[in-house]
N, C-alpha and C. Protein backbone atom coordinates (compact mmCIF):
# COMPACT_ATOMS: atom_id res chain seq x y z
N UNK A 1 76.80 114.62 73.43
CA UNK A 1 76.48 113.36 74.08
C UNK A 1 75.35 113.61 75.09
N UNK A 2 74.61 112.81 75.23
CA UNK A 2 73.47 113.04 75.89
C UNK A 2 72.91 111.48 77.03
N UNK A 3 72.55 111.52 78.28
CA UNK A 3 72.62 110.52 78.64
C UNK A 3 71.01 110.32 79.29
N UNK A 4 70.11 111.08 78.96
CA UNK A 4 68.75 111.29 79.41
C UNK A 4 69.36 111.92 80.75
N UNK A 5 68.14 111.56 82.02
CA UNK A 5 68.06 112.47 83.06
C UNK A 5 69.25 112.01 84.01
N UNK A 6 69.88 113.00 84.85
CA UNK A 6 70.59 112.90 85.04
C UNK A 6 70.90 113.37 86.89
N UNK A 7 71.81 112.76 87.77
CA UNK A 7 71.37 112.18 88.98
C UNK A 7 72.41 113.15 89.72
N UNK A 8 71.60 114.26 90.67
CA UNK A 8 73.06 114.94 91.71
C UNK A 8 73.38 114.30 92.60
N UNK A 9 74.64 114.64 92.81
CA UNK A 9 75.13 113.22 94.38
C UNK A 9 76.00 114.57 94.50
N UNK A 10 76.01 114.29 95.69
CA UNK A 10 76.78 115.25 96.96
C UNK A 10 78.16 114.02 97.51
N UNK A 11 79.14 114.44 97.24
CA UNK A 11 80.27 114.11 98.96
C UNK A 11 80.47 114.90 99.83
N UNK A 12 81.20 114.37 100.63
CA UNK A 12 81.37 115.37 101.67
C UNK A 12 81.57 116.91 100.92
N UNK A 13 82.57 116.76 99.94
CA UNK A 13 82.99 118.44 99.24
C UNK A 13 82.83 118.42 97.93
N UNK A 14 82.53 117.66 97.55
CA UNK A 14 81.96 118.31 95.76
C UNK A 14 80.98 117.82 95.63
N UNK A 15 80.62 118.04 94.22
CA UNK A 15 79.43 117.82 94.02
C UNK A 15 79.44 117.04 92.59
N UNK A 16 78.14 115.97 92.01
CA UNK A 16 78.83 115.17 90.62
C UNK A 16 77.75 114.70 89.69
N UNK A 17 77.69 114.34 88.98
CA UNK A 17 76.12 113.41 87.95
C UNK A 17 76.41 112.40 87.47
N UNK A 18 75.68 111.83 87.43
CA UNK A 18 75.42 110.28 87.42
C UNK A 18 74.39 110.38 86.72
N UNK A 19 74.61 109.60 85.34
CA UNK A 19 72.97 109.06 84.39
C UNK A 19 72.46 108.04 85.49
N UNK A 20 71.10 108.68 85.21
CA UNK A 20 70.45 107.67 86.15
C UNK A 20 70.48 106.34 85.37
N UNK A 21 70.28 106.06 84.16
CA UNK A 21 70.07 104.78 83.73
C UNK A 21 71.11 103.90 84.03
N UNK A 22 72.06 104.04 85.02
CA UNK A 22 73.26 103.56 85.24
C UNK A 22 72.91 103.20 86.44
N UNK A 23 72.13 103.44 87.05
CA UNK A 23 71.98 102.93 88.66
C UNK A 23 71.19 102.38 88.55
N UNK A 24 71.21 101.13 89.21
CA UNK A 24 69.67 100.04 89.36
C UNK A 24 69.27 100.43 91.08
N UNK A 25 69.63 100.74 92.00
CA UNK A 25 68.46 101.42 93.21
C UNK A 25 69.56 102.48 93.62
N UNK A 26 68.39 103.49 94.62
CA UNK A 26 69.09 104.34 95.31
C UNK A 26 68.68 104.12 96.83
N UNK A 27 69.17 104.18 97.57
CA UNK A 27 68.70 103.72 99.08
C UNK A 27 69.58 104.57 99.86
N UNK A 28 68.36 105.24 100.88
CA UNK A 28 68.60 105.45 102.29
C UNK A 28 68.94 104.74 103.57
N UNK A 29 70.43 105.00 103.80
CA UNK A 29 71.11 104.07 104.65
C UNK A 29 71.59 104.89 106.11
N UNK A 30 72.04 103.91 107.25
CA UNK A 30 71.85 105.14 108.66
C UNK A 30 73.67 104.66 108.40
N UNK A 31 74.70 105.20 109.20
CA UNK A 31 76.01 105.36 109.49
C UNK A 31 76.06 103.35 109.87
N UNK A 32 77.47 103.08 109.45
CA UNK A 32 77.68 101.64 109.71
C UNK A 32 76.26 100.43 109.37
N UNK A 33 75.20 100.55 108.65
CA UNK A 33 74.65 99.83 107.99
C UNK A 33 74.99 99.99 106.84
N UNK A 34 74.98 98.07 106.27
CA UNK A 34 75.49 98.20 105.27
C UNK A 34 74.07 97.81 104.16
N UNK A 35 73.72 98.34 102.97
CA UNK A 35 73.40 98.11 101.74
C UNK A 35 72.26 97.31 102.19
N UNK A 36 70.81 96.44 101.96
CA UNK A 36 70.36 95.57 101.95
C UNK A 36 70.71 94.85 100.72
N UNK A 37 71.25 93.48 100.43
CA UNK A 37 71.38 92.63 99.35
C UNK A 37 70.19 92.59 98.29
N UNK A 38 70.92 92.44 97.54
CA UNK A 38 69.40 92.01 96.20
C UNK A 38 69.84 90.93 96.32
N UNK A 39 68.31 90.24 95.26
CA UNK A 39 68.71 88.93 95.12
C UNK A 39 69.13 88.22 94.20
N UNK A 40 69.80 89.39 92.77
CA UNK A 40 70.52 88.55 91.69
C UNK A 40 71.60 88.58 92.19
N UNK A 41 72.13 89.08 93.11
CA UNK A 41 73.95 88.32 93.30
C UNK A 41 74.41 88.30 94.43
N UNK A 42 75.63 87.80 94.93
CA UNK A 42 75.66 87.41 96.44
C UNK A 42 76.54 88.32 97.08
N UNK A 43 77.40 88.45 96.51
CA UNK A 43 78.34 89.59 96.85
C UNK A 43 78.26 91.25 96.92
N UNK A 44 78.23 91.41 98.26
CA UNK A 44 77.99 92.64 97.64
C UNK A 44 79.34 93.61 98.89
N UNK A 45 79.68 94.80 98.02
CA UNK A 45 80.80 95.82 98.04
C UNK A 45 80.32 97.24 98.58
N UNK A 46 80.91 97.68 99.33
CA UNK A 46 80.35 98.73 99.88
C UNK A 46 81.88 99.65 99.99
N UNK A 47 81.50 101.06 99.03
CA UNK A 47 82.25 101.72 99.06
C UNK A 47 82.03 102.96 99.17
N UNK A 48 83.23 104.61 100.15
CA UNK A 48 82.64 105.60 99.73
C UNK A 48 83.16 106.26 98.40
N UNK A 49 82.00 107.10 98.31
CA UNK A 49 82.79 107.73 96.55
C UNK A 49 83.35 108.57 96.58
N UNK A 50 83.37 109.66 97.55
CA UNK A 50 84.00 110.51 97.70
C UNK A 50 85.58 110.34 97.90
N UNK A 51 86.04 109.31 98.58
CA UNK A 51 87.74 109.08 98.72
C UNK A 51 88.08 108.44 97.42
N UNK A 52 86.85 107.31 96.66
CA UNK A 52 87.50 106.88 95.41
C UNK A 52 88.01 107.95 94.34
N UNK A 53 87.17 109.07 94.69
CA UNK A 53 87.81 110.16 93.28
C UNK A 53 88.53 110.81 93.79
N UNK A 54 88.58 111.54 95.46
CA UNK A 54 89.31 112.57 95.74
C UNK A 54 89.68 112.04 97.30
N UNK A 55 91.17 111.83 97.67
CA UNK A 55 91.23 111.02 98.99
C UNK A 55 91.02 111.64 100.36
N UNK A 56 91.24 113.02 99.85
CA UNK A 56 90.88 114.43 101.09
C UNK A 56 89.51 114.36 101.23
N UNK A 57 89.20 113.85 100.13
CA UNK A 57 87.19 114.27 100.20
C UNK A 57 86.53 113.42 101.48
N UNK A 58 86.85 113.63 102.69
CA UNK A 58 86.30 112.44 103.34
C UNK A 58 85.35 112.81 104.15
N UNK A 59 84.10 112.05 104.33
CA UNK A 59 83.03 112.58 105.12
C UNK A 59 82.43 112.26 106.48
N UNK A 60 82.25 113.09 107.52
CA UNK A 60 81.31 112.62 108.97
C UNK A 60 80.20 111.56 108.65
N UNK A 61 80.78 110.37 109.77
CA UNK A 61 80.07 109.42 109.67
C UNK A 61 78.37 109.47 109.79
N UNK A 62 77.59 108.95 108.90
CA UNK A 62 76.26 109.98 109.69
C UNK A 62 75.41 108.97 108.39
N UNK A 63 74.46 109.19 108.23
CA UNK A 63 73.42 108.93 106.70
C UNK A 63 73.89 108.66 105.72
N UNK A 64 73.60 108.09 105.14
CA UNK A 64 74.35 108.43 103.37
C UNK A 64 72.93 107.54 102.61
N UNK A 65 73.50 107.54 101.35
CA UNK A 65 72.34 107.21 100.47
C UNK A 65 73.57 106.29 99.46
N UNK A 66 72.87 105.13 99.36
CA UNK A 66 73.52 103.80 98.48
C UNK A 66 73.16 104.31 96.67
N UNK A 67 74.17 104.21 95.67
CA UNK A 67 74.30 104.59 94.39
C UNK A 67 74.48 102.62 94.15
N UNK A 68 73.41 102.00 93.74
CA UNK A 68 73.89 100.41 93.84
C UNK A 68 73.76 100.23 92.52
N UNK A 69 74.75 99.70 91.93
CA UNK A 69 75.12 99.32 90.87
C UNK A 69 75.13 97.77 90.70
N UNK A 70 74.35 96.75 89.91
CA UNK A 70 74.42 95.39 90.36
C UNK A 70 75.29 95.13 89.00
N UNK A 71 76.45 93.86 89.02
CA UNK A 71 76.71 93.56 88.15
C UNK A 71 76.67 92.28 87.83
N UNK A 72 77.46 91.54 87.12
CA UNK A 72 77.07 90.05 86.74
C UNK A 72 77.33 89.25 87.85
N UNK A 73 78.08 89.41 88.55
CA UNK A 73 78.62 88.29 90.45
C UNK A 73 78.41 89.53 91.21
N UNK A 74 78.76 90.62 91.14
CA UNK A 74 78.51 91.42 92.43
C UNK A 74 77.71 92.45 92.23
N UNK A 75 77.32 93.09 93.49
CA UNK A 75 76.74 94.24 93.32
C UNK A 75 77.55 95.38 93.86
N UNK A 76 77.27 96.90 93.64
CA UNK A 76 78.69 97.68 94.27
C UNK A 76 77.32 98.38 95.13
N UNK A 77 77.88 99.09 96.09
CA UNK A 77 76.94 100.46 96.30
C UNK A 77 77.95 101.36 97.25
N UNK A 78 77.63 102.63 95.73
CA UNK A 78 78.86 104.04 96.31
C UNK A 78 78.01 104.35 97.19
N UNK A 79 78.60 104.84 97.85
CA UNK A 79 78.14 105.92 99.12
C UNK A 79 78.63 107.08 98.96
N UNK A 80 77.30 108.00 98.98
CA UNK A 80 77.65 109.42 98.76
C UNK A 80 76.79 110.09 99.89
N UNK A 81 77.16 111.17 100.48
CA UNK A 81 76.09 112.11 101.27
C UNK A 81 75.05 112.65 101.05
N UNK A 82 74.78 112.93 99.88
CA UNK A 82 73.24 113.26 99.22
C UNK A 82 72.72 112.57 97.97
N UNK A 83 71.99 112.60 97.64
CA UNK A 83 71.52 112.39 95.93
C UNK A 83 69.90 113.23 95.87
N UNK A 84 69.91 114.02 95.01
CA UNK A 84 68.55 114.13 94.53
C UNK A 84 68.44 114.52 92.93
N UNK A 85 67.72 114.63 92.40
CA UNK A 85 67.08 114.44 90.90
C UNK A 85 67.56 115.30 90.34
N UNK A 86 67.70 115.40 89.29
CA UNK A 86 67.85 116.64 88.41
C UNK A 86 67.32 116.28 86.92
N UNK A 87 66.76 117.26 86.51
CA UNK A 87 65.96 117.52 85.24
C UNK A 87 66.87 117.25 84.32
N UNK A 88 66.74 117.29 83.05
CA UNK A 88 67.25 116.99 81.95
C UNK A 88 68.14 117.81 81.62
N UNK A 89 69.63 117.69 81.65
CA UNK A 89 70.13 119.30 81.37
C UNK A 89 70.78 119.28 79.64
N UNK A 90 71.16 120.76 79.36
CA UNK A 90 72.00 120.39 77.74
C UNK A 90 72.71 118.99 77.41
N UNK A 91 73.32 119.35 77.04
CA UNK A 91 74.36 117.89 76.27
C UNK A 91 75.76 118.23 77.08
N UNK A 92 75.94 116.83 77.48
CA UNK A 92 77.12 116.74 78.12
C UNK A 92 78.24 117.05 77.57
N UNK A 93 79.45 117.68 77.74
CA UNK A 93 80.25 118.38 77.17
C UNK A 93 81.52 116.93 76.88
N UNK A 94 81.98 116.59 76.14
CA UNK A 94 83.24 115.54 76.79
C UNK A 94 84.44 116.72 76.87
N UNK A 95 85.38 115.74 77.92
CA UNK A 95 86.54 116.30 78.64
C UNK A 95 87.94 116.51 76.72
N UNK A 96 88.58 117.08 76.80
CA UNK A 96 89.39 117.46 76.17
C UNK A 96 90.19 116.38 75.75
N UNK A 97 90.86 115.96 74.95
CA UNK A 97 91.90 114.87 74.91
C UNK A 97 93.39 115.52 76.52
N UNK A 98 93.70 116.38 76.44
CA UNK A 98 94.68 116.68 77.23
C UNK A 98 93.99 116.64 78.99
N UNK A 99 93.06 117.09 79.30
CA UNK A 99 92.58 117.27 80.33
C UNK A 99 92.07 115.69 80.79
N UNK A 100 91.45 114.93 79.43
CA UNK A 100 91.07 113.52 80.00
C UNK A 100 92.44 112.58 80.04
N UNK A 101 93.50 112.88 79.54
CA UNK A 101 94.65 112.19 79.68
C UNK A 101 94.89 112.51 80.97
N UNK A 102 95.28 113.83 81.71
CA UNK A 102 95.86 113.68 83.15
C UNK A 102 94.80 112.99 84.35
N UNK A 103 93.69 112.46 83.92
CA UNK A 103 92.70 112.00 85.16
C UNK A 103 93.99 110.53 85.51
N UNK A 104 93.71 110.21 86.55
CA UNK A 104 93.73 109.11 87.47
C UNK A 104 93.03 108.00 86.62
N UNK A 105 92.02 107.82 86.98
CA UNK A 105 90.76 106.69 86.38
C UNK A 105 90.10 107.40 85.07
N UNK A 106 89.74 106.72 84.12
CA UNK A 106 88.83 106.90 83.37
C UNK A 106 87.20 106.74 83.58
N UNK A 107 87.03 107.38 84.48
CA UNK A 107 85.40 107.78 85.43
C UNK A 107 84.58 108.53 85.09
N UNK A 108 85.28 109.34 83.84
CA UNK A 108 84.24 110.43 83.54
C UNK A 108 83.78 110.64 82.58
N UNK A 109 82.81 110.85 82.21
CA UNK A 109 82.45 111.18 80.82
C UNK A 109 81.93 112.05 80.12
N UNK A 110 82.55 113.58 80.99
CA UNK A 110 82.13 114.42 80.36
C UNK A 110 81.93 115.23 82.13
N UNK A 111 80.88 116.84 80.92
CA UNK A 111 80.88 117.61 81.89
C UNK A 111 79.36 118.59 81.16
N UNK A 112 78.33 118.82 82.55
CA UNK A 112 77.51 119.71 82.00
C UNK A 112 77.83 121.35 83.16
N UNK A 113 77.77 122.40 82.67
CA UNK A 113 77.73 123.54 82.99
C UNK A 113 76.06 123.94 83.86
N UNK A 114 76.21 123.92 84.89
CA UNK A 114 75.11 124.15 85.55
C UNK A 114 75.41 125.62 86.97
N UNK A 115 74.56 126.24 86.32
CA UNK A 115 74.87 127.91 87.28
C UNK A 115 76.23 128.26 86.66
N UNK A 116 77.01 128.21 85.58
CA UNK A 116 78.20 128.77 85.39
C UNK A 116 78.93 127.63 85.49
N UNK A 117 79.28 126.93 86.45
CA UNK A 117 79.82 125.95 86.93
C UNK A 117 80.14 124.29 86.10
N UNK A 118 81.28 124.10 85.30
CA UNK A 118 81.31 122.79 85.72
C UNK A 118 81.23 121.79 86.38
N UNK A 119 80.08 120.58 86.17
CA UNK A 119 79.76 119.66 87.05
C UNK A 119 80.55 117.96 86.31
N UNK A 120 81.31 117.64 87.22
CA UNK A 120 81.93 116.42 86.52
C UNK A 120 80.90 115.53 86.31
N UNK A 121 80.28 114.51 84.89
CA UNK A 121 79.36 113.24 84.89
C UNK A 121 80.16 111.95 84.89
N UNK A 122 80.21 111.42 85.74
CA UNK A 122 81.27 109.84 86.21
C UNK A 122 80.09 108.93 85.60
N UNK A 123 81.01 107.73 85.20
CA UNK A 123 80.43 106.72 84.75
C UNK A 123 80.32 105.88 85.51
N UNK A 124 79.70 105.44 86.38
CA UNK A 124 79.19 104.89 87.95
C UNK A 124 79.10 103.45 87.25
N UNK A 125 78.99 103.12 86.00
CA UNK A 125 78.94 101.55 85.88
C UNK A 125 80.97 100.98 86.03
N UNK A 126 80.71 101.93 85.38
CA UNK A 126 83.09 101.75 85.46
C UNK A 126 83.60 101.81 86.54
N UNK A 127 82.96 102.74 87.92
CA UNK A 127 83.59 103.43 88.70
C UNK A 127 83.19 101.26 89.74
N UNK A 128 81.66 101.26 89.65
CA UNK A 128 81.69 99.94 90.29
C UNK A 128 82.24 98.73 89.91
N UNK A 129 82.50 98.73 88.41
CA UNK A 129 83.58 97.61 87.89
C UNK A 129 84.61 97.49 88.32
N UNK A 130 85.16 98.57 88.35
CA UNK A 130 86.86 98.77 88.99
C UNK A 130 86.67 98.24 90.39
N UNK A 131 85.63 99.25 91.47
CA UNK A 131 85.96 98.35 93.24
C UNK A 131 85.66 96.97 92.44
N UNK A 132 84.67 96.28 91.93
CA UNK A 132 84.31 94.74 92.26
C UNK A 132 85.47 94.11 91.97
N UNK A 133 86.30 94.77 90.64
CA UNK A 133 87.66 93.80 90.86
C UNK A 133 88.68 94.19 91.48
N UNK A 134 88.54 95.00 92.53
CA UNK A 134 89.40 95.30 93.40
C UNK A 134 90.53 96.01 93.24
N UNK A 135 90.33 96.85 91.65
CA UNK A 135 91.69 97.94 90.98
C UNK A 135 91.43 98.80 92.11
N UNK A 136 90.48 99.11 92.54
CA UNK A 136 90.78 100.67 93.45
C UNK A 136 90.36 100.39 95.06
């Protein structure tokens, strides 16, 4: 599976990818500002990402950078502590039938190996569907 180029985001403690073609902006935001609105929809959701996947993961109030996802009535924007680019890597690995059964949410879609390392790829259009209707 392959999702073109593909997006690092930092939380406070891990680290994750995001197809970029899944995000419509990325924005630099200061502590307690929220998101600037677009103007296809009125609503807009402000969440961090780091407690949505992991609830320990929680981060010093400080900068963050908006992951804004717009959808048909709302718009979401995760908040994560970093984001920067990443090149095109192999083909995304998908998760196992047994290993994707014990997740929580169905957020992920896979995994690329970068330095040795498994890097989880979340599906950031699902992850903002779920806050807009308020499952998580």
């Amino acid at each position: 599976m392959s999702t073109g180029l593909l997006l690092e985001v930092h939380t406070a403690t891990r680290r994750y990818l995001v197809p970029q073609n899944q995000l419509d902006r990325l924005t630099l935001m200061v502590a307690d500002q929220a998101p600037a609105p677009t103007g296809r929809s009125t609503a807009l959701i402000s969440r961090d990402l780091g407690p949505l996947l992991d609830p320990h993961d929680l981060g010093l109030p400080g900068r963050r950078h908006a992951l804004t996802v717009e959808l048909r009535r709302r718009t979401v924007a995760l908040l994560v502590e970093r984001a920067e680019r990443l090149a095109p890597p192999g083909a995304i690995q998908p998760l196992g039938a047994l290993l994707a059964r014990r997740l929580t949410w169905p957020w992920v879609l896979g995994a690329v190996v970068i330095d040795d390392l498994p890097v989880l790829v979340l599906d950031l259009r699902r992850i903002a569907a779920d806050v807009a209707l308020g499952v998580v």
